[in-house]
N, C-alpha and C. Protein backbone atom coordinates (compact mmCIF):
# COMPACT_ATOMS: atom_id res chain seq x y z
N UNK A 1 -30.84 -51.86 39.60
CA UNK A 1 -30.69 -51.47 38.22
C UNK A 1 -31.31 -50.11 37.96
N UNK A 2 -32.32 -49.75 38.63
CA UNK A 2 -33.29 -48.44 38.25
C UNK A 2 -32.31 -47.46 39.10
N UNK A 3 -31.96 -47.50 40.11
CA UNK A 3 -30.68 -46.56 40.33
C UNK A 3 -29.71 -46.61 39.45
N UNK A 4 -29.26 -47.36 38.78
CA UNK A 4 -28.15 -46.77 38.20
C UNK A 4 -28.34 -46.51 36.83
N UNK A 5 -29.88 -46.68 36.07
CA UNK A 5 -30.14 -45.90 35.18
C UNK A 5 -30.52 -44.33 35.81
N UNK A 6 -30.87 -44.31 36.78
CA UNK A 6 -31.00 -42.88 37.29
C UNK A 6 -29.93 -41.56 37.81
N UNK A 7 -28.63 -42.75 38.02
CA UNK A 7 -27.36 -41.87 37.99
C UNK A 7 -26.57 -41.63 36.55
N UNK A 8 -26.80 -42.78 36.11
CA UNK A 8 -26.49 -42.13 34.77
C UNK A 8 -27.41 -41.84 33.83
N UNK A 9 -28.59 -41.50 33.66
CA UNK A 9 -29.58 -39.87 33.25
C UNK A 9 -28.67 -38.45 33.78
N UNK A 10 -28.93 -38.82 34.99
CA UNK A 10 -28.29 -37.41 36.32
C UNK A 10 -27.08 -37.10 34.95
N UNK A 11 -25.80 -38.12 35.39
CA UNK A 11 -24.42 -38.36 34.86
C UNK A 11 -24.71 -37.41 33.34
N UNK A 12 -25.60 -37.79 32.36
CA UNK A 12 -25.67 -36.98 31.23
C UNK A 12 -26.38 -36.16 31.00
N UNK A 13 -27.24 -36.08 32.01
CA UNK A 13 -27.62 -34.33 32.08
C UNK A 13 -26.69 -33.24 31.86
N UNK A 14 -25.53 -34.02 33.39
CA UNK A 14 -25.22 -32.39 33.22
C UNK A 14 -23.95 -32.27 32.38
N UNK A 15 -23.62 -33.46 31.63
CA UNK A 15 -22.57 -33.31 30.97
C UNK A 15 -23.00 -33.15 29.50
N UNK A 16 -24.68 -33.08 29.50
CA UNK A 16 -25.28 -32.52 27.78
C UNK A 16 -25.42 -31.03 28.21
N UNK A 17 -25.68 -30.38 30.03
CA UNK A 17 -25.57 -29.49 30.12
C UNK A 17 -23.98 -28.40 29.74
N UNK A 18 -23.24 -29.20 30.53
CA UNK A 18 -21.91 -28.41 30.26
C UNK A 18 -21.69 -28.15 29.20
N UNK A 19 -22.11 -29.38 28.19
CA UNK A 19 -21.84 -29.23 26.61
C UNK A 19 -22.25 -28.00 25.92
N UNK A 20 -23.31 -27.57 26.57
CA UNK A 20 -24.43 -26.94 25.28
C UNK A 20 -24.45 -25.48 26.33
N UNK A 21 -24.03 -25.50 27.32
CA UNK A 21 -23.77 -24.29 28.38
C UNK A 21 -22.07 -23.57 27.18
N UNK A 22 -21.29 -24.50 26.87
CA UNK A 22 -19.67 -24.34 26.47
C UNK A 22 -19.90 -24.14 24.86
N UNK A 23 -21.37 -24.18 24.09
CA UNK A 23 -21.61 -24.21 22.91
C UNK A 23 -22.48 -22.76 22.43
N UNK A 24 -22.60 -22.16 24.00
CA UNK A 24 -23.06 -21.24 23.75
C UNK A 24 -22.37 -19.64 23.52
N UNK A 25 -22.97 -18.64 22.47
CA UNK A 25 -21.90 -17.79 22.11
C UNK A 25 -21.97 -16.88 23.27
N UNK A 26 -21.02 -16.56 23.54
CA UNK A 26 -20.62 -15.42 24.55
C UNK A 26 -21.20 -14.09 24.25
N UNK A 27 -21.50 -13.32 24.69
CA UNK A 27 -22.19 -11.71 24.75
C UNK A 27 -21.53 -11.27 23.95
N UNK A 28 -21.70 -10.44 23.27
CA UNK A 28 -21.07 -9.34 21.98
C UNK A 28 -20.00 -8.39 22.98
N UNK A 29 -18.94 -8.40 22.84
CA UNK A 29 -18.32 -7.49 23.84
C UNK A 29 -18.55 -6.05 23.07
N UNK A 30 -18.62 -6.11 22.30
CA UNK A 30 -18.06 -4.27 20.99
C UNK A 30 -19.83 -4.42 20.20
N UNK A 31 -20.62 -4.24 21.01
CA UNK A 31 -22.02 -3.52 20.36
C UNK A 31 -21.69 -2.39 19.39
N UNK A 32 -22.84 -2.17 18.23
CA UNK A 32 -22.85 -1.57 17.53
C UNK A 32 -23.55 -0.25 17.77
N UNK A 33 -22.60 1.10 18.15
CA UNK A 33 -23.09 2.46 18.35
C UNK A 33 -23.09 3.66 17.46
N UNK A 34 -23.94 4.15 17.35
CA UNK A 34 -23.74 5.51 16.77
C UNK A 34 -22.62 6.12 16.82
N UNK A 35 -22.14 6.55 16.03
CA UNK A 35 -20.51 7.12 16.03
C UNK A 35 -19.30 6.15 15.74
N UNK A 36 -19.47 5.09 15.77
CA UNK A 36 -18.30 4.10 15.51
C UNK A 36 -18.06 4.26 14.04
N UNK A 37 -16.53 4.07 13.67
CA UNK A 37 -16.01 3.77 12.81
C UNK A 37 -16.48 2.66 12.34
N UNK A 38 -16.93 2.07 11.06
CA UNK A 38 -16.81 0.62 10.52
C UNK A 38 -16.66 0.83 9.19
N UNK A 39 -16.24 -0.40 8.79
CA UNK A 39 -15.75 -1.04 7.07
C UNK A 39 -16.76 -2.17 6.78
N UNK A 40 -17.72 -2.10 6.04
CA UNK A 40 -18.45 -3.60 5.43
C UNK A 40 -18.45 -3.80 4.17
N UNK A 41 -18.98 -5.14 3.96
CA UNK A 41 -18.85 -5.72 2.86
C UNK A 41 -20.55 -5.94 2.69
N UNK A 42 -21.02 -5.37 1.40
CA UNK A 42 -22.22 -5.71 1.05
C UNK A 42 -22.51 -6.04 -0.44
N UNK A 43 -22.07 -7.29 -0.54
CA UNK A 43 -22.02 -7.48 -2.42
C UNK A 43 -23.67 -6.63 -2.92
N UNK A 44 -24.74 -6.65 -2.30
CA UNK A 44 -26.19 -6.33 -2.86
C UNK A 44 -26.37 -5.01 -3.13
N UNK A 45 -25.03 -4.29 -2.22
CA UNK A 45 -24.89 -2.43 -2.32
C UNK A 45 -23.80 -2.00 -3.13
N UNK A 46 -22.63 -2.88 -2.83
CA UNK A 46 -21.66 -2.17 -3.61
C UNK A 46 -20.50 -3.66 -3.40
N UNK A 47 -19.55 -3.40 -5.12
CA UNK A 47 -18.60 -4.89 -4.75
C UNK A 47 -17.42 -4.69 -3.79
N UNK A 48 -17.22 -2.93 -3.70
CA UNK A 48 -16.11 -3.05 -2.63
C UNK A 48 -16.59 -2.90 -0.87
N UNK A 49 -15.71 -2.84 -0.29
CA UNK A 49 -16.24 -2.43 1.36
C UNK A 49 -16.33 -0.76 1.41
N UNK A 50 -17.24 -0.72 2.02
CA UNK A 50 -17.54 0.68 2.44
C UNK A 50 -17.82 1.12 3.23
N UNK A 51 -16.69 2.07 4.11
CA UNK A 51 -16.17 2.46 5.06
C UNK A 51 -17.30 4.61 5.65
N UNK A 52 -17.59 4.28 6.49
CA UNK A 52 -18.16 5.05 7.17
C UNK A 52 -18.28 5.10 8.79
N UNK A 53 -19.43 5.75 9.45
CA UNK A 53 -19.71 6.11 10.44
C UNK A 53 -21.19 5.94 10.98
N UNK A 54 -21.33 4.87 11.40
CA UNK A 54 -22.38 4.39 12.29
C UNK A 54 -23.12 5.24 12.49
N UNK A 55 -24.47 5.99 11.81
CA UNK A 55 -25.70 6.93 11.95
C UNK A 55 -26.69 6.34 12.88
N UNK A 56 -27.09 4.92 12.75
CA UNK A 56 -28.22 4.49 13.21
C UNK A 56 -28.52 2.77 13.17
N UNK A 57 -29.05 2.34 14.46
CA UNK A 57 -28.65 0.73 14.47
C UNK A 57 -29.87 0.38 15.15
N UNK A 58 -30.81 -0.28 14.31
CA UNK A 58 -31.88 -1.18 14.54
C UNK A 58 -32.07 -2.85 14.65
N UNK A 59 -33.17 -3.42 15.20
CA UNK A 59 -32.58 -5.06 15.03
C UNK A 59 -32.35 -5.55 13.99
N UNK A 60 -32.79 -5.00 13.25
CA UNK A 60 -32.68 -6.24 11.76
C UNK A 60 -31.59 -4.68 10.27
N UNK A 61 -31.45 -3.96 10.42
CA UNK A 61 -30.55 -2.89 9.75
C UNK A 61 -29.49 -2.03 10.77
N UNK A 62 -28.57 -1.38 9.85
CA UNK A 62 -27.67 -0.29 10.28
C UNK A 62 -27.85 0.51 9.31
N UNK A 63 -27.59 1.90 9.98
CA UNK A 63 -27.92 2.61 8.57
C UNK A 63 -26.26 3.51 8.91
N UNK A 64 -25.38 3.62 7.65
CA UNK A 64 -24.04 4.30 7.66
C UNK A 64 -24.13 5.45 6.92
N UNK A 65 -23.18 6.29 7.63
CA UNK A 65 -22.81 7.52 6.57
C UNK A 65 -21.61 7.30 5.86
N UNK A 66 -21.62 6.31 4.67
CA UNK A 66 -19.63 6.19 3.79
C UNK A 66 -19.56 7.18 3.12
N UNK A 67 -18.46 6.68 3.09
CA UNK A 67 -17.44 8.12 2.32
C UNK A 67 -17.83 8.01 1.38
N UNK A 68 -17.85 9.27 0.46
CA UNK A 68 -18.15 9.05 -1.14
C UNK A 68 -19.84 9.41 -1.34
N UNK A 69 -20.52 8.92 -0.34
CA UNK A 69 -22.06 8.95 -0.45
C UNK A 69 -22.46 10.26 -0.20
N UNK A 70 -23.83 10.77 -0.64
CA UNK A 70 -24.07 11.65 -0.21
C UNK A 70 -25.36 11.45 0.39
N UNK A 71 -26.36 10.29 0.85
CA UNK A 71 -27.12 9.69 1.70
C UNK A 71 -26.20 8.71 2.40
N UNK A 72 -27.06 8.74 3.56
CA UNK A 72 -26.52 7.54 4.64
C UNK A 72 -27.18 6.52 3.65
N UNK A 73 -26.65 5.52 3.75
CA UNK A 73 -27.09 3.65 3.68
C UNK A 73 -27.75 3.35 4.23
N UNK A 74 -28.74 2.18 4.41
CA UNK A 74 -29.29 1.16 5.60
C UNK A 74 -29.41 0.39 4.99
N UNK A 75 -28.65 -0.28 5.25
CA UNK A 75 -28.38 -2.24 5.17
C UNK A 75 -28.80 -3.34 6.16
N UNK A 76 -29.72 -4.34 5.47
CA UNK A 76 -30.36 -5.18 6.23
C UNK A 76 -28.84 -5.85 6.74
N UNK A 77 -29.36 -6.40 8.19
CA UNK A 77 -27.96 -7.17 8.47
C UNK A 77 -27.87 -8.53 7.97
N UNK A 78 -28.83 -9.04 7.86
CA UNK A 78 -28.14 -10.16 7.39
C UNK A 78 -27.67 -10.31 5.34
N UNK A 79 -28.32 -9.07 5.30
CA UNK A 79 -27.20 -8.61 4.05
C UNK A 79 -25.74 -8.34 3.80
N UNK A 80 -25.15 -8.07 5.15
CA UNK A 80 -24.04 -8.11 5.32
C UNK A 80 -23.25 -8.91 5.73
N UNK A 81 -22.37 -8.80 4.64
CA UNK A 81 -21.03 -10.41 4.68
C UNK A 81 -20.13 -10.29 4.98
N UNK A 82 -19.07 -8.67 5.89
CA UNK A 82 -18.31 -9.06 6.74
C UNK A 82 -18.67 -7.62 7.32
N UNK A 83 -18.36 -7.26 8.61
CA UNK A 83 -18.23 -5.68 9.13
C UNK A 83 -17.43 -5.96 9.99
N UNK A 84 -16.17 -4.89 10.00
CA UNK A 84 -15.30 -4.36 10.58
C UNK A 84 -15.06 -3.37 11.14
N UNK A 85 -15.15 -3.53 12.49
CA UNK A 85 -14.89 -1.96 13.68
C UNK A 85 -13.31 -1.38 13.43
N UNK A 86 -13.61 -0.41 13.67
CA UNK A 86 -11.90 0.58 13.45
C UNK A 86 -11.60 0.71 15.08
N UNK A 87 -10.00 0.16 15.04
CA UNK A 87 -9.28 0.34 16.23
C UNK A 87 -8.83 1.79 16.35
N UNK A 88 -8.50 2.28 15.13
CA UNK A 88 -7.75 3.27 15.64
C UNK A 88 -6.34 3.14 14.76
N UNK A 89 -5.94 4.46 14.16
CA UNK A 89 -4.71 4.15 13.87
C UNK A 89 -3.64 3.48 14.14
N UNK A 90 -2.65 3.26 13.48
CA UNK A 90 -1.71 2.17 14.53
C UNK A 90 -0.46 3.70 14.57
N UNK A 91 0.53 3.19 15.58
CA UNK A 91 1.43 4.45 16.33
C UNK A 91 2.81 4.05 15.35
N UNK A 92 3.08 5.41 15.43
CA UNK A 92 4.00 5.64 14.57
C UNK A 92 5.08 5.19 15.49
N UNK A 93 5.17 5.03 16.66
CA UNK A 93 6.39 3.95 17.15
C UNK A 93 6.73 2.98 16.91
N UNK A 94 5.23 2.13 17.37
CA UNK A 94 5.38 0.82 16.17
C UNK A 94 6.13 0.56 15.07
N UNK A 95 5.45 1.40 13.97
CA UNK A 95 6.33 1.27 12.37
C UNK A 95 7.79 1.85 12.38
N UNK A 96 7.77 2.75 13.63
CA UNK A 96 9.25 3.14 13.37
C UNK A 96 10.07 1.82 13.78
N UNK A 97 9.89 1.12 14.85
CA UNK A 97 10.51 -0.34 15.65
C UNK A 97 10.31 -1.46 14.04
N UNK A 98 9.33 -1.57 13.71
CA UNK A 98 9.22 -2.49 12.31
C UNK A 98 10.18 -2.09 11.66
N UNK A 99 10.34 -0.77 11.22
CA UNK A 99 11.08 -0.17 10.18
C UNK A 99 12.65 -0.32 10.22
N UNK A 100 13.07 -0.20 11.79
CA UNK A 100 14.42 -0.58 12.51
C UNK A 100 14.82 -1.76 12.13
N UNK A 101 13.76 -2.71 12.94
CA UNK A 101 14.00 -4.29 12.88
C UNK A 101 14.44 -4.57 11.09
N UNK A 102 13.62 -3.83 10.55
CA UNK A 102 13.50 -4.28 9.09
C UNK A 102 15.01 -3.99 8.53
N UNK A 103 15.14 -3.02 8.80
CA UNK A 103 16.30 -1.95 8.39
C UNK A 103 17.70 -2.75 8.99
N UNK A 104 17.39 -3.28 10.40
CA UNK A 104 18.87 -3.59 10.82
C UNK A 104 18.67 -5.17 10.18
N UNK A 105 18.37 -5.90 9.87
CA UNK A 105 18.58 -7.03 9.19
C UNK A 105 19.05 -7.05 7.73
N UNK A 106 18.60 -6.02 7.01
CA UNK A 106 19.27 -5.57 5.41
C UNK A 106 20.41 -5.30 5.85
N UNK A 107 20.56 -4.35 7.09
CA UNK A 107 22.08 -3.92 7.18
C UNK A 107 23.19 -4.69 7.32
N UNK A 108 22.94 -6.20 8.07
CA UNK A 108 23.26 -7.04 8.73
C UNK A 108 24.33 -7.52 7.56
N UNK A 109 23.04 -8.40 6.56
CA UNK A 109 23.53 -8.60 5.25
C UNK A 109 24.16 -7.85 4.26
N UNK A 110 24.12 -6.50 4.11
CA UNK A 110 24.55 -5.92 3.71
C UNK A 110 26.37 -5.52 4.26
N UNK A 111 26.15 -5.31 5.22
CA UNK A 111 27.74 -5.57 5.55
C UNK A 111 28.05 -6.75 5.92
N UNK A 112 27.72 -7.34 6.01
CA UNK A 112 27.93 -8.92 6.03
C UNK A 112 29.45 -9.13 4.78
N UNK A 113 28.15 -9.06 3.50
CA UNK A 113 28.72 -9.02 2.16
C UNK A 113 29.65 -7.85 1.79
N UNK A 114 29.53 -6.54 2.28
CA UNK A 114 30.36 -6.01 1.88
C UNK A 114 32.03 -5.89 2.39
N UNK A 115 31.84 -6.35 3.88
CA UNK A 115 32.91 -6.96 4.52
C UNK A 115 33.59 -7.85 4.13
N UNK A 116 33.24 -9.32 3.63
CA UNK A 116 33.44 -10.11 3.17
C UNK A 116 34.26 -9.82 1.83
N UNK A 117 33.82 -8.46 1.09
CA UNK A 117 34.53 -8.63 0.17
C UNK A 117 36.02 -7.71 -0.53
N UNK A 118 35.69 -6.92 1.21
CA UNK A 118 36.75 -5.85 1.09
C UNK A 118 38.33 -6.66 1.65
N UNK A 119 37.91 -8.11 1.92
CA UNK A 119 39.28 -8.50 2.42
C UNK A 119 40.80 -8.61 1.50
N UNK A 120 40.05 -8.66 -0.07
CA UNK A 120 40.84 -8.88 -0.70
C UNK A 120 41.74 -7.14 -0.81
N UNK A 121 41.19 -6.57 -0.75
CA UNK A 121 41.66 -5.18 -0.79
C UNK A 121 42.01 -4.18 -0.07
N UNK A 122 42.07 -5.08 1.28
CA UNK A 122 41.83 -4.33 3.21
C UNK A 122 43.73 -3.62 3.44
N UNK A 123 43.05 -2.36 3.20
CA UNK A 123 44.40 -1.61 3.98
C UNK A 123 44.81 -1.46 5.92
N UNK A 124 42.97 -1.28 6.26
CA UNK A 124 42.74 -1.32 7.34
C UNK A 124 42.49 -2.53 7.84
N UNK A 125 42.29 -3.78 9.28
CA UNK A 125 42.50 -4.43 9.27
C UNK A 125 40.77 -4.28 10.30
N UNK A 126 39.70 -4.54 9.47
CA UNK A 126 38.39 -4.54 9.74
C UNK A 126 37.74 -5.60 10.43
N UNK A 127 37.17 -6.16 11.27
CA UNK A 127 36.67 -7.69 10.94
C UNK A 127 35.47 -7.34 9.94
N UNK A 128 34.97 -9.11 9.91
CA UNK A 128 34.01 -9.15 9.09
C UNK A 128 32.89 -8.42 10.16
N UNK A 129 32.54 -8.81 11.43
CA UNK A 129 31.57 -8.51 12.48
C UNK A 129 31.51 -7.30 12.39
N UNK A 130 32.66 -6.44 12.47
CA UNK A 130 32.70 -5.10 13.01
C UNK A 130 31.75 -4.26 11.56
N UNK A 131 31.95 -4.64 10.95
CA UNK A 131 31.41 -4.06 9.51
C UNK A 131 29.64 -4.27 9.68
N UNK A 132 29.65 -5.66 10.08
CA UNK A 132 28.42 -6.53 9.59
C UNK A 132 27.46 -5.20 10.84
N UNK A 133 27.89 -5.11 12.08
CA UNK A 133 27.21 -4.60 12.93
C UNK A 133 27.11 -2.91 12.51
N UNK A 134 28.21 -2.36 11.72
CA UNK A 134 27.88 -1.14 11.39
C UNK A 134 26.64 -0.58 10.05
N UNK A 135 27.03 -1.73 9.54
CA UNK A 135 25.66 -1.82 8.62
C UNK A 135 24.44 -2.03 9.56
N UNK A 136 24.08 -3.09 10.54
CA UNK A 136 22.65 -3.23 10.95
C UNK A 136 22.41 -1.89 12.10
N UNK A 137 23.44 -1.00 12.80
CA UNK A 137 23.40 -0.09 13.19
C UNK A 137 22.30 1.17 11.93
N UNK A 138 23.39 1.33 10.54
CA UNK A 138 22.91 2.24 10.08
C UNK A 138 21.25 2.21 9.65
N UNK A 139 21.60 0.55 9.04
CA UNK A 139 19.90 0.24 8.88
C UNK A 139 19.43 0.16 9.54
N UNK A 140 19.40 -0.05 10.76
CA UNK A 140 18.07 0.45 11.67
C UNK A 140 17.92 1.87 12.09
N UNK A 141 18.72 2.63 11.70
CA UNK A 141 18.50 4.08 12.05
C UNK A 141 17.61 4.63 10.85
N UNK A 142 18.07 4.28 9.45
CA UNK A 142 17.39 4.40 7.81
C UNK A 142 15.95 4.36 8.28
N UNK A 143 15.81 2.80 8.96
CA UNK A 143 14.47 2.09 8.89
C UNK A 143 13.34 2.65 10.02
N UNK A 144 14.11 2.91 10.98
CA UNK A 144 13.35 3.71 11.94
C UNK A 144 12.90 5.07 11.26
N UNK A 145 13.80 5.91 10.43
CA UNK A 145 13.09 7.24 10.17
C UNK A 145 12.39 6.83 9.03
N UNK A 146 12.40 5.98 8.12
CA UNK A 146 11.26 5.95 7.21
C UNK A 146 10.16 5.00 7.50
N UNK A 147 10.39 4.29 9.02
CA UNK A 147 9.14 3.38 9.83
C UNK A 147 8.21 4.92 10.03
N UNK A 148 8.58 5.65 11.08
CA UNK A 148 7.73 6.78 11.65
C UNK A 148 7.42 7.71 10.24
N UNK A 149 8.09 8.21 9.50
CA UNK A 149 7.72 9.04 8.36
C UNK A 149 6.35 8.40 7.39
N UNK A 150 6.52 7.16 7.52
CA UNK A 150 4.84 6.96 6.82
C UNK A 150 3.80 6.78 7.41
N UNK A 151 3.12 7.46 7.13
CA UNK A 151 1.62 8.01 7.41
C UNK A 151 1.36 6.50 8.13
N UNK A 152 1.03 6.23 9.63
CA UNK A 152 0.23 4.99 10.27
C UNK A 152 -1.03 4.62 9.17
N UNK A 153 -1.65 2.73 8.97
CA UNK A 153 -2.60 2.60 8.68
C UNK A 153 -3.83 2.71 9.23
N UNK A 154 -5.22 1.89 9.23
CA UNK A 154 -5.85 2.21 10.40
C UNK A 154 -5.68 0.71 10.48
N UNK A 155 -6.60 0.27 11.73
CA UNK A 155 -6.35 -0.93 12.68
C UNK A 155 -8.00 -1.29 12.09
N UNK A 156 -8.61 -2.83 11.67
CA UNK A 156 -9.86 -3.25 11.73
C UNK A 156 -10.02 -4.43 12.46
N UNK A 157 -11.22 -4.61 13.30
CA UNK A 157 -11.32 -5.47 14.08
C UNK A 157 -12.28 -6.39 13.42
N UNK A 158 -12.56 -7.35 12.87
CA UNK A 158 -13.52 -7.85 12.38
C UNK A 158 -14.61 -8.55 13.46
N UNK A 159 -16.09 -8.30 13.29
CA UNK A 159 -17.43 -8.38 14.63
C UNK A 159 -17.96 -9.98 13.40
N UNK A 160 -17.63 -10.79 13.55
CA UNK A 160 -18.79 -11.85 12.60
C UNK A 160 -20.28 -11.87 12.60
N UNK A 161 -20.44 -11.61 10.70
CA UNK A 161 -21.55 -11.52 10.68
C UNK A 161 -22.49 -12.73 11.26
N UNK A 162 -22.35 -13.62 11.35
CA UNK A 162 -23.46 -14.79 11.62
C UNK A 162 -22.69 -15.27 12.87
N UNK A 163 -23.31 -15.13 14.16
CA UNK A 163 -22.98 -15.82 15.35
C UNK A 163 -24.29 -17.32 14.89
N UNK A 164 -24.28 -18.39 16.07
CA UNK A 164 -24.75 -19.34 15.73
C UNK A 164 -24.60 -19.77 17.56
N UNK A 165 -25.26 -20.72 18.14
CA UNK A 165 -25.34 -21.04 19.18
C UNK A 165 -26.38 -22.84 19.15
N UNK A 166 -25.60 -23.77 19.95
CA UNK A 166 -25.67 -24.75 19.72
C UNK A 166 -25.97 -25.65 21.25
N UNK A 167 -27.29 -26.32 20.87
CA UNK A 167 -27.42 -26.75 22.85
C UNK A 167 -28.18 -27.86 22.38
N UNK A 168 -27.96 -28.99 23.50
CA UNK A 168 -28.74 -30.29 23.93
C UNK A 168 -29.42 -30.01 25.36
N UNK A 169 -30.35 -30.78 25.11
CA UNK A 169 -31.08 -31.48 26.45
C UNK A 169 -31.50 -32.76 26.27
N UNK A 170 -31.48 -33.38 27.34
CA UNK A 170 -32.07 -34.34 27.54
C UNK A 170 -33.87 -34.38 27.76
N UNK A 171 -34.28 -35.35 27.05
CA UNK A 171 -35.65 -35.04 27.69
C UNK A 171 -36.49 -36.32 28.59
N UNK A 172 -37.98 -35.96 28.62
CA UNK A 172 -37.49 -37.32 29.64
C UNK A 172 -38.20 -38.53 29.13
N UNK A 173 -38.34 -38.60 27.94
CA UNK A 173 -38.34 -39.73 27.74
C UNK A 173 -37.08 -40.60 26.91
N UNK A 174 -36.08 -40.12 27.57
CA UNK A 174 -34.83 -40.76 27.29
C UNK A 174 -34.29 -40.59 25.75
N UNK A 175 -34.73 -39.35 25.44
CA UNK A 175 -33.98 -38.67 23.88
C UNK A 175 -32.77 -37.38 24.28
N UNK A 176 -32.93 -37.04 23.64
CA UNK A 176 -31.85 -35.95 23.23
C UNK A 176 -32.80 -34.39 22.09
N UNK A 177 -33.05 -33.57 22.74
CA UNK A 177 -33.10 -32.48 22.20
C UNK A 177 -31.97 -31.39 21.43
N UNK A 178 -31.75 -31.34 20.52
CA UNK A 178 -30.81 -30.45 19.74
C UNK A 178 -31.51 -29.05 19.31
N UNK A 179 -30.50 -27.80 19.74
CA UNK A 179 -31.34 -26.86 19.49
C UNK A 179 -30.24 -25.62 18.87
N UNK A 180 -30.44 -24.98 17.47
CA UNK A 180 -29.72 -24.44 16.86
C UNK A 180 -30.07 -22.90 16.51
N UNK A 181 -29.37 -22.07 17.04
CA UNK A 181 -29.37 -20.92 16.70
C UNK A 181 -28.87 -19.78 15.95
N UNK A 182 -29.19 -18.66 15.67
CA UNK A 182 -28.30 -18.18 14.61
C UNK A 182 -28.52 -16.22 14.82
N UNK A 183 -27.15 -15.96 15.17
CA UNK A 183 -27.82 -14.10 15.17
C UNK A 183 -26.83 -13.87 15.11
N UNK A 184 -27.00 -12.45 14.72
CA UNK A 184 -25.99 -11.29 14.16
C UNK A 184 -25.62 -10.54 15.46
């Protein structure tokens, strides 16, 4: 009997280990550097987000240069209720392909219907298809030059403010240790 309370201790060791090993948060991949783009939210500074350039990053503050300001900021972090890293504009290929896609589906419908209704009046002997496809042709050509013609947005990555980290052990007098963590 004392062996097989001793394989199963073993048995939930390591399966309170795996648990609380699989509960734990992963490394910050995108640290916070001087020079980065970011967007935050600080109801205690201001009600909108405010978008600047990473001056200076301590454990417990960041201090930003936003737009509009004429001092940098420093905001305690756990004052802050969301921050967002900048990817980077998005490519005007992209929106031009959105703008296409967008464009040849109006067109679609659009000659769809206008095909449809030239039958009553057809000198030429059109199909409905042949129409329907010259419309999603034109609209995606429309949609492509006014996809690329507008100005790209920027891209935000959101970093969560409150990471949290969550682990058991066993101990040995046959309990359970729970242990809860919490960082930015």
């Amino acid at each position: 009997m004392n062996l097989i309370n001793t394989l199963a201790s073993i048995t939930l060791a390591c399966l309170l280990a795996s648990v609380a090993a699989a509960g734990e948060e992963a490394p910050l991949d995108l640290s916070l550097t001087p020079g980065m783009r970011v967007r935050i939210l600080v109801p205690d500074i201001s009600p909108s987000r405010m978008i600047g350039t990473i001056k200076a990053v301590s454990g417990d503050s960041v201090t930003i240069d936003a737009q509009g300001r004429a001092e940098p900021v420093s905001v305690l972090r756990e004052k802050i209720a969301r921050l967002d890293v900048s990817e980077g504009p998005r490519s005007r290929g992209v929106d031009a392909a959105i703008g296409a896609g967008i464009g040849a589906g109006v067109g679609v419908i659009v000659g769809a219907v206008a095909g449809s209704n030239q039958k009553k009046n057809q000198v030429v002997n059109i199909s409905d298809g042949a129409v329907a496809g010259a419309g999603a042709l034109f609209g995606a050509l429309v949609g492509a030059v006014i996809g690329a013609a507008v100005p790209p947005g920027e891209r935000w990555d959101e970093i969560p403010a409150s990471r949290y980290r969550v682990g058991l052990a066993p101990r040995l007098d046959h309990g359970l240790d729970l242990a809860v963590a919490w960082k930015f």
